[in-house]
PDB file of N, CA and C in Angstrom:
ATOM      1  N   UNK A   1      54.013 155.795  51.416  1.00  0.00           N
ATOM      2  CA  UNK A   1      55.371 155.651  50.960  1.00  0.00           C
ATOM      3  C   UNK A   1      55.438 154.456  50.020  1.00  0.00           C
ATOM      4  N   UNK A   2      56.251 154.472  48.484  1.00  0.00           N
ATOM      5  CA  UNK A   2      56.002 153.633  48.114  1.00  0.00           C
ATOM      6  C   UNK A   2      57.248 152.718  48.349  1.00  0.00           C
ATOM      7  N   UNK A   3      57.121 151.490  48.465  1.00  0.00           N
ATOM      8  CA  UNK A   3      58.292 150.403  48.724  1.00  0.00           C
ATOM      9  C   UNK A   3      58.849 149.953  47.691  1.00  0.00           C
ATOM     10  N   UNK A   4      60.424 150.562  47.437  1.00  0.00           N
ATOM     11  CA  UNK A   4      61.181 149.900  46.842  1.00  0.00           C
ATOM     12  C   UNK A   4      62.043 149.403  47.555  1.00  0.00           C
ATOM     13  N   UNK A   5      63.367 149.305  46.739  1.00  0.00           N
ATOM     14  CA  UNK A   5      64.271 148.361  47.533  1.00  0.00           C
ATOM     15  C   UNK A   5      65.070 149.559  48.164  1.00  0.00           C
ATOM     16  N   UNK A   6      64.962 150.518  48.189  1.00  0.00           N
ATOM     17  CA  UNK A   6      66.015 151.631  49.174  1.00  0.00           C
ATOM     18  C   UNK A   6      65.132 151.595  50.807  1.00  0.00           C
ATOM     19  N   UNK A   7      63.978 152.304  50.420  1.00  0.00           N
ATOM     20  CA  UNK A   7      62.639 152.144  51.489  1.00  0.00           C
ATOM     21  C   UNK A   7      62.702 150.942  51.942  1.00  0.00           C
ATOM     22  N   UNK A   8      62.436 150.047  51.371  1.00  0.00           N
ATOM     23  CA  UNK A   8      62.614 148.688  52.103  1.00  0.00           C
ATOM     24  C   UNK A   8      63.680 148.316  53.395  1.00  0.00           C
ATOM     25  N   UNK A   9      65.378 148.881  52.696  1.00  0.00           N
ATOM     26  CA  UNK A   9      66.313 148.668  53.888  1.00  0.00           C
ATOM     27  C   UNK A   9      66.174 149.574  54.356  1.00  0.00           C
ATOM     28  N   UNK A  10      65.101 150.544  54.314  1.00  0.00           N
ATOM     29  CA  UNK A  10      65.646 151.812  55.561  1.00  0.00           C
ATOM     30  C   UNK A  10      64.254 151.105  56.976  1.00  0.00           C
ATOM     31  N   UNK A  11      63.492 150.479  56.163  1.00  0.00           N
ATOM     32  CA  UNK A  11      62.488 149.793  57.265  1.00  0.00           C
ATOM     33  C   UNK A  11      62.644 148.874  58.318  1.00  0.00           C
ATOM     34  N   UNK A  12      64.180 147.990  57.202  1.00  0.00           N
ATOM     35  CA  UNK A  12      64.118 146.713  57.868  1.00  0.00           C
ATOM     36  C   UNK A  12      65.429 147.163  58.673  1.00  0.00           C
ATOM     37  N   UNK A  13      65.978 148.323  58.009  1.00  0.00           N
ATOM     38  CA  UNK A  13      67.208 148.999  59.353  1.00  0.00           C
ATOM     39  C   UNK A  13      66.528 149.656  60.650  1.00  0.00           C
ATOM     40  N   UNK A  14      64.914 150.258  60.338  1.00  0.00           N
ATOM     41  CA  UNK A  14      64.675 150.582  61.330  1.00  0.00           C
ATOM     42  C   UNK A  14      64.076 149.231  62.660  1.00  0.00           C
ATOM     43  N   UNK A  15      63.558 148.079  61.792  1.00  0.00           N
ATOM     44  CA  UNK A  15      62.622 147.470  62.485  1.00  0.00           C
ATOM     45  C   UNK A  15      64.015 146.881  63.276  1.00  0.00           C
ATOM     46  N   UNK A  16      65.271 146.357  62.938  1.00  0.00           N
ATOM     47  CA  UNK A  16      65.882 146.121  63.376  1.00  0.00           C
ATOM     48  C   UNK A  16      66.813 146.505  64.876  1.00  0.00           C
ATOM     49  N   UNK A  17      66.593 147.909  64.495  1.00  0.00           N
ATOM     50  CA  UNK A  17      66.844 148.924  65.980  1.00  0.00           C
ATOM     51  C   UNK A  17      66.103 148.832  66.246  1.00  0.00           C
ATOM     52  N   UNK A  18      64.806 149.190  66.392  1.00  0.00           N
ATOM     53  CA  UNK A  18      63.969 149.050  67.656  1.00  0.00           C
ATOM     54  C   UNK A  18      63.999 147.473  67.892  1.00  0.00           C
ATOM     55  N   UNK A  19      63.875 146.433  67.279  1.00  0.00           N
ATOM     56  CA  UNK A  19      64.056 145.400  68.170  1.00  0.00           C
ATOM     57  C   UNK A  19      65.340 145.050  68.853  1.00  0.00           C
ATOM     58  N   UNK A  20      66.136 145.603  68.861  1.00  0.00           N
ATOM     59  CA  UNK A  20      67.623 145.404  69.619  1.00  0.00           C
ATOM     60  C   UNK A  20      67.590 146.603  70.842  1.00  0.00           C
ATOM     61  N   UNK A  21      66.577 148.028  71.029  1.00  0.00           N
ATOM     62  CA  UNK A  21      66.350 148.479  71.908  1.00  0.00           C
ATOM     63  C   UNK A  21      65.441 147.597  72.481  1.00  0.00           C
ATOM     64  N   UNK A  22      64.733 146.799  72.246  1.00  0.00           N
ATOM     65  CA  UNK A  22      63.856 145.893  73.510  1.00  0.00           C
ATOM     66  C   UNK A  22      64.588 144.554  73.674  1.00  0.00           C
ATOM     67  N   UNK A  23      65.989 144.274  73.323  1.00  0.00           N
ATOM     68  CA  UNK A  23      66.500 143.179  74.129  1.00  0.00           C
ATOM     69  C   UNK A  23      66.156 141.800  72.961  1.00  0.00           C
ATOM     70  N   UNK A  24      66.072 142.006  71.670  1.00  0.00           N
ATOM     71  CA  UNK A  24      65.714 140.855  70.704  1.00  0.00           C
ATOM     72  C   UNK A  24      66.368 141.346  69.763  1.00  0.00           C
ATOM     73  N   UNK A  25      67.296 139.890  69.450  1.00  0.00           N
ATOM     74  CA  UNK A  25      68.536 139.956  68.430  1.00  0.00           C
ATOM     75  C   UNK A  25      68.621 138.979  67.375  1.00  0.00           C
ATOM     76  N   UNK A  26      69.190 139.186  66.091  1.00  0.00           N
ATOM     77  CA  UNK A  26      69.058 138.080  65.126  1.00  0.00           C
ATOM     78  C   UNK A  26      70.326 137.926  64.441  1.00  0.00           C
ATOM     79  N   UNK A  27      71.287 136.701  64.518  1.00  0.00           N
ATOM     80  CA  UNK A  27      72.783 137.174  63.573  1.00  0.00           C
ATOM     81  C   UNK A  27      72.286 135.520  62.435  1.00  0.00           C
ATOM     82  N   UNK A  28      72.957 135.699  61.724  1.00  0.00           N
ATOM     83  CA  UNK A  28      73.503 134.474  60.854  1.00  0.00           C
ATOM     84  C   UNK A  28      74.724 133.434  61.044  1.00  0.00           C
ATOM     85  N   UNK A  29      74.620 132.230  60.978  1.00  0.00           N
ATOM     86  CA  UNK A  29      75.851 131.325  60.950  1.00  0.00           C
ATOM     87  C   UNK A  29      76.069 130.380  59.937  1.00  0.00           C
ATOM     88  N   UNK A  30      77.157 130.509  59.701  1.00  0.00           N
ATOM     89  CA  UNK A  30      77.193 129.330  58.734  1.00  0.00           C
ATOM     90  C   UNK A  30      77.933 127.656  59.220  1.00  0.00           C
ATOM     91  N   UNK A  31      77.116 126.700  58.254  1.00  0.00           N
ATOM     92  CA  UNK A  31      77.874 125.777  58.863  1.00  0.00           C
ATOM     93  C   UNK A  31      78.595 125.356  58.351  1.00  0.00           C
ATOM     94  N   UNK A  32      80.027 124.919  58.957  1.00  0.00           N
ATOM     95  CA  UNK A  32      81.101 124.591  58.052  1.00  0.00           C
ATOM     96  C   UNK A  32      80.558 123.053  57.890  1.00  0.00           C
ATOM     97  N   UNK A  33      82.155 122.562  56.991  1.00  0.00           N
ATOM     98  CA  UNK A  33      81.891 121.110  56.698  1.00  0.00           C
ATOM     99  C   UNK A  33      81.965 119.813  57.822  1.00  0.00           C
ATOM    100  N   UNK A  34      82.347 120.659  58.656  1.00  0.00           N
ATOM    101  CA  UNK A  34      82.072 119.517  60.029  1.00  0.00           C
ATOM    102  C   UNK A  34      81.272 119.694  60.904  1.00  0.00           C
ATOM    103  N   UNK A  35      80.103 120.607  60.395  1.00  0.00           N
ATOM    104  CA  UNK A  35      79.321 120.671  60.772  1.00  0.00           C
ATOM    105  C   UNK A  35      79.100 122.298  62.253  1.00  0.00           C
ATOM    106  N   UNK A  36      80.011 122.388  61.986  1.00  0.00           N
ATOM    107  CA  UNK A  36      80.789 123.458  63.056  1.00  0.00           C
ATOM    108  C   UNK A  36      79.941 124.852  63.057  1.00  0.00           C
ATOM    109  N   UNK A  37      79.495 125.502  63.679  1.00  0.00           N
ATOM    110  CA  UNK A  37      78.831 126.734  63.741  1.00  0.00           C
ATOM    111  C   UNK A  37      79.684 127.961  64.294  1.00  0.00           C
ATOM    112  N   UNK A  38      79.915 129.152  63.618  1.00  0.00           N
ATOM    113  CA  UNK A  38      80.613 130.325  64.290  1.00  0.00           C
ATOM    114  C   UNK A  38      79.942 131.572  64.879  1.00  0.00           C
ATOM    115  N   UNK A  39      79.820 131.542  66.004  1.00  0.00           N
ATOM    116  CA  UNK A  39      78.742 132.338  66.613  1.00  0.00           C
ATOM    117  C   UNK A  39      79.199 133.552  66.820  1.00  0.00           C
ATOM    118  N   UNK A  40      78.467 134.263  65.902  1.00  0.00           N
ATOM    119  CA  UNK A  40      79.356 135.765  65.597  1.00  0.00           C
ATOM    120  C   UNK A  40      79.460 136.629  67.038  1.00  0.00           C
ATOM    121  N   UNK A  41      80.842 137.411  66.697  1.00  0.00           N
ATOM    122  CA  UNK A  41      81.521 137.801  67.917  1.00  0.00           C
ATOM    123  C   UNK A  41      80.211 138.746  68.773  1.00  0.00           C
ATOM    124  N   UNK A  42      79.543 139.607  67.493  1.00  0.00           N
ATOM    125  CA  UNK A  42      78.530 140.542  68.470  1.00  0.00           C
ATOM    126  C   UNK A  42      77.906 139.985  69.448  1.00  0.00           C
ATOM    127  N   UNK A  43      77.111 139.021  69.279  1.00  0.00           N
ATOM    128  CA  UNK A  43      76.145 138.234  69.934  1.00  0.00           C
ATOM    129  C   UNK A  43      77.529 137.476  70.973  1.00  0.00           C
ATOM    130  N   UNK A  44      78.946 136.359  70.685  1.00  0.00           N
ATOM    131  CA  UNK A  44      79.290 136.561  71.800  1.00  0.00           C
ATOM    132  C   UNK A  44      79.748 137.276  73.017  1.00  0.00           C
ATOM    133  N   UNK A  45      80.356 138.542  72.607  1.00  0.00           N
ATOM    134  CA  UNK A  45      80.148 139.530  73.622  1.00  0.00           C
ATOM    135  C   UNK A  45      79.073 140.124  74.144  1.00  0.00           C
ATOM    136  N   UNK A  46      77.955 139.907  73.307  1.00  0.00           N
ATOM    137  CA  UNK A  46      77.003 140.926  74.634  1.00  0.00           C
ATOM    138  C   UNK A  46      76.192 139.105  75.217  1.00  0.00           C
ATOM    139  N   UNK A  47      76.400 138.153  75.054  1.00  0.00           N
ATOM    140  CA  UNK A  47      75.922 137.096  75.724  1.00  0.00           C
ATOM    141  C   UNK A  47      77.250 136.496  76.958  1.00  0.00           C
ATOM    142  N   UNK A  48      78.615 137.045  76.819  1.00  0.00           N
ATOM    143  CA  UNK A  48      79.571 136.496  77.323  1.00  0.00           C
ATOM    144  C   UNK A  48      79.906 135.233  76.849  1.00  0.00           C
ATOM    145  N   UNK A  49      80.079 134.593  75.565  1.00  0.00           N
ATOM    146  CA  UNK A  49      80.046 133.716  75.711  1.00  0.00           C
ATOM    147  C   UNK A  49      81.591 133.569  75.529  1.00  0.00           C
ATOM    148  N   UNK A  50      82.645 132.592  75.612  1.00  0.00           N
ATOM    149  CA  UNK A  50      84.003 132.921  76.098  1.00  0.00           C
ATOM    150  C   UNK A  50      84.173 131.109  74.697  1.00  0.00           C
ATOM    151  N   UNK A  51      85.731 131.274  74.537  1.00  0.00           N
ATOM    152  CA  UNK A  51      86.078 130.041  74.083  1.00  0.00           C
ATOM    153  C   UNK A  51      86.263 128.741  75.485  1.00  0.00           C
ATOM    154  N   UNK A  52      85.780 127.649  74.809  1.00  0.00           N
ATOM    155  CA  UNK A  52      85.309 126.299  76.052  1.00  0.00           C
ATOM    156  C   UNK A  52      84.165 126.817  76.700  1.00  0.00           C
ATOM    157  N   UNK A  53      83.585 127.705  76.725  1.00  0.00           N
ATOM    158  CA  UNK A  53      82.424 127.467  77.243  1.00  0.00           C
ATOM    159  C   UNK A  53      81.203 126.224  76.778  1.00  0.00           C
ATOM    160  N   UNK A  54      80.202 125.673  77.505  1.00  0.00           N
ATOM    161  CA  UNK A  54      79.738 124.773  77.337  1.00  0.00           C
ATOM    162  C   UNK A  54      78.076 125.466  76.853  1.00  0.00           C
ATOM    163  N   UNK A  55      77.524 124.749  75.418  1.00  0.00           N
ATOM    164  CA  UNK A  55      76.291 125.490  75.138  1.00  0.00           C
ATOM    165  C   UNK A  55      75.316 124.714  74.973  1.00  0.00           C
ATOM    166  N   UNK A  56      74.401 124.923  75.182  1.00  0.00           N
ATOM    167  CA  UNK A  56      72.996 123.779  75.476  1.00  0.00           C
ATOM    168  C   UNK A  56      72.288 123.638  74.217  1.00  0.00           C
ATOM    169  N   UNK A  57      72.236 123.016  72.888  1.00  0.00           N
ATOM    170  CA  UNK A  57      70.828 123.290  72.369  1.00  0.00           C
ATOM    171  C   UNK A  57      69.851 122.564  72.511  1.00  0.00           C
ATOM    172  N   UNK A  58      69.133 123.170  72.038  1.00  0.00           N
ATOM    173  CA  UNK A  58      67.473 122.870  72.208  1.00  0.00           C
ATOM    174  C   UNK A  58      66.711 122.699  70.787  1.00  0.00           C
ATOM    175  N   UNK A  59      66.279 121.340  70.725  1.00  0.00           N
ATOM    176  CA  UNK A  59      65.654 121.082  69.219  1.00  0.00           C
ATOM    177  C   UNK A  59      63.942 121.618  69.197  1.00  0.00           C
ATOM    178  N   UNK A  60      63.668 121.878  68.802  1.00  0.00           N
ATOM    179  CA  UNK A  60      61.524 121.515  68.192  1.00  0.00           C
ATOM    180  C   UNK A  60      61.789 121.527  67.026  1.00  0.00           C
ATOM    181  N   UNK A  61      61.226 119.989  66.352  1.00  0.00           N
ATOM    182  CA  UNK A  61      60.926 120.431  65.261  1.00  0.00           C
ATOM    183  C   UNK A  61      60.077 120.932  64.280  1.00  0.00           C
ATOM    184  N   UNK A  62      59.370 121.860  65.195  1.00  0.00           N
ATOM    185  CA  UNK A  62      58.459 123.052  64.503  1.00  0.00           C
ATOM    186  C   UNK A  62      58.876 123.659  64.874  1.00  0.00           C
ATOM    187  N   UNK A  63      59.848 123.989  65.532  1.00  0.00           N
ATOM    188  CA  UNK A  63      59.932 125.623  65.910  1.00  0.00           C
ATOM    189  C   UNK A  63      61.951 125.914  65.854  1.00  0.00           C
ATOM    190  N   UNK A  64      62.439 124.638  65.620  1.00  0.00           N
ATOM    191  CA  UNK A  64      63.712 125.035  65.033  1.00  0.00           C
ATOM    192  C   UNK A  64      64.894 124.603  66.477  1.00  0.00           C
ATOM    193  N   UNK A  65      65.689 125.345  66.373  1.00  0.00           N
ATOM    194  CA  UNK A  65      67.048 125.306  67.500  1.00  0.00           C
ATOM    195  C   UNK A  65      67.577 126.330  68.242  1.00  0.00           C
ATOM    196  N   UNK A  66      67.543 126.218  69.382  1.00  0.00           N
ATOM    197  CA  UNK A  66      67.862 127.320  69.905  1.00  0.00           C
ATOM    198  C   UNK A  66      68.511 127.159  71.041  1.00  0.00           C
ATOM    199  N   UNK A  67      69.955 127.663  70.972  1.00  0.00           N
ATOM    200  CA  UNK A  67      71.194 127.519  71.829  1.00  0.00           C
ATOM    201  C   UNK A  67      71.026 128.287  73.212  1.00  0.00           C
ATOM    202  N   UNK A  68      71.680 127.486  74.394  1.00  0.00           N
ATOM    203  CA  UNK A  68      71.238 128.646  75.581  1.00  0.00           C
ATOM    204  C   UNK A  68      72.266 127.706  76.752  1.00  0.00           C
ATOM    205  N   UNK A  69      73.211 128.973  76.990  1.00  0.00           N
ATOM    206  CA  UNK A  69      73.777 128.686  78.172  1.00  0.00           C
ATOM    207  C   UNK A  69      74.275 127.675  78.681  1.00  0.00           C
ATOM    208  N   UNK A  70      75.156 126.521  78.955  1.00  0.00           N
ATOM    209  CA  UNK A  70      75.224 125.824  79.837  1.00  0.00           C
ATOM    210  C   UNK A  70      75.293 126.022  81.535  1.00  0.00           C
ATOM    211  N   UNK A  71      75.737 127.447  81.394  1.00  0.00           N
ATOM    212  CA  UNK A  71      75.718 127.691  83.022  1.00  0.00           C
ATOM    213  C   UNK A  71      74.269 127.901  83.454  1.00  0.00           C
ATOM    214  N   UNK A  72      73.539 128.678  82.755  1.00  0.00           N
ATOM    215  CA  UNK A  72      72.373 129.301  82.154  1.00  0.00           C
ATOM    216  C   UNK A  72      71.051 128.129  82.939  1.00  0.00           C
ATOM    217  N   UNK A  73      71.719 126.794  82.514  1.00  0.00           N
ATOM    218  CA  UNK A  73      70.912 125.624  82.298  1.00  0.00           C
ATOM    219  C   UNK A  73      71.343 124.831  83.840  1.00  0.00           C
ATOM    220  N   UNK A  74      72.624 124.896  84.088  1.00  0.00           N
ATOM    221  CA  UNK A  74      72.537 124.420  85.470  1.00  0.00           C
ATOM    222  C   UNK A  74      72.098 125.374  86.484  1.00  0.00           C
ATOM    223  N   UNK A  75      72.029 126.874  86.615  1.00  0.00           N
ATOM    224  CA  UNK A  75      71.519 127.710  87.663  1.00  0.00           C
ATOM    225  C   UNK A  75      69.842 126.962  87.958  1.00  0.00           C
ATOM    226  N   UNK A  76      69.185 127.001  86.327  1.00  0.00           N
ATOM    227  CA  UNK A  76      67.944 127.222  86.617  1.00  0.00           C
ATOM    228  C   UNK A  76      67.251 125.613  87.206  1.00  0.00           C
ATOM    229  N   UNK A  77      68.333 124.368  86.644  1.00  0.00           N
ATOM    230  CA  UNK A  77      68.325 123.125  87.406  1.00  0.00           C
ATOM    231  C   UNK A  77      68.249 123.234  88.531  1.00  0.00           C
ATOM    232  N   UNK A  78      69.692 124.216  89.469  1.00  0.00           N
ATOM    233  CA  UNK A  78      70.186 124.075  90.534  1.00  0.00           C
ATOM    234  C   UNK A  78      68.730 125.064  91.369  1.00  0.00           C
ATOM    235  N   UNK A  79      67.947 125.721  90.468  1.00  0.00           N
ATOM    236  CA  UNK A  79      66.499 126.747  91.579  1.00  0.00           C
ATOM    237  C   UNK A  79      64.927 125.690  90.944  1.00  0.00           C
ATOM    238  N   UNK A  80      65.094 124.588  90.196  1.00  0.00           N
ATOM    239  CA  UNK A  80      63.569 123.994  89.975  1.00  0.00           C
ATOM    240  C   UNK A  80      64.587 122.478  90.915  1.00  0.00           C
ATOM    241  N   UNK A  81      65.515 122.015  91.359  1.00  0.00           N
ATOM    242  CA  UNK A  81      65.787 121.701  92.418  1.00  0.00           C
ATOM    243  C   UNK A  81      65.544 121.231  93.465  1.00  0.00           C
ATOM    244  N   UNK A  82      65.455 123.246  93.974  1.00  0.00           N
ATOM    245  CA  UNK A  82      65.739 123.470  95.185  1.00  0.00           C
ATOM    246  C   UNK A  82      64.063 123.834  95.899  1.00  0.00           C
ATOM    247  N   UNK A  83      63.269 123.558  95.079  1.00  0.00           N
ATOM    248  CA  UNK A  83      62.008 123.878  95.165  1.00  0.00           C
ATOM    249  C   UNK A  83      61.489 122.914  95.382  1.00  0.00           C
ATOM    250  N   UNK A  84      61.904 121.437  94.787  1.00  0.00           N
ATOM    251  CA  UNK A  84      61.672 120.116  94.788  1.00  0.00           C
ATOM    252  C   UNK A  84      61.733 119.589  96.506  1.00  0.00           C
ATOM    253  N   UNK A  85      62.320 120.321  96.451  1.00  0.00           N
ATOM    254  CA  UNK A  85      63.506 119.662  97.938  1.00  0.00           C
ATOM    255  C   UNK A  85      62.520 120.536  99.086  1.00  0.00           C
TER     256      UNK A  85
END
């Protein structure tokens, strides 16, 4: 098949479904001028994430930022813990 730019989005539409049938998702944000991030609605509904909720990030800087849970982050506190104990 040769790759142009039609072929191209029908690849990267497919590679895209199958990675959202195995549970791996990718959106875009932009940042406003205060620095503010809007975490698009898809991703907050299928993550639950609600307005005031509290969100954890996580820096590497090789490997970037990646936001996760505040409840998310005290469960798994409240079970490496309870293991301690």
């Amino acid at each position: 098949m040769k790759i142009n730019q039609k072929n191209r989005s029908k690849l990267i539409i497919k590679n895209a479904e199958e990675k959202k049938e195995q549970g791996l998702f990718a959106w875009t944000a932009k940042v406003g001028s205060k620095g503010q991030i809007v975490i698009p609605k898809e991703a907050r509904d299928l993550f639950q994430i609600n307005s005031g909720d509290t969100l954890l990030l996580l820096g590497d800087q090789s490997q970037g930022i990646a936001i996760v849970s505040g409840d998310y982050m005290k469960d798994m506190l409240k079970k490496i813990k309870g293991k301690l104990l």
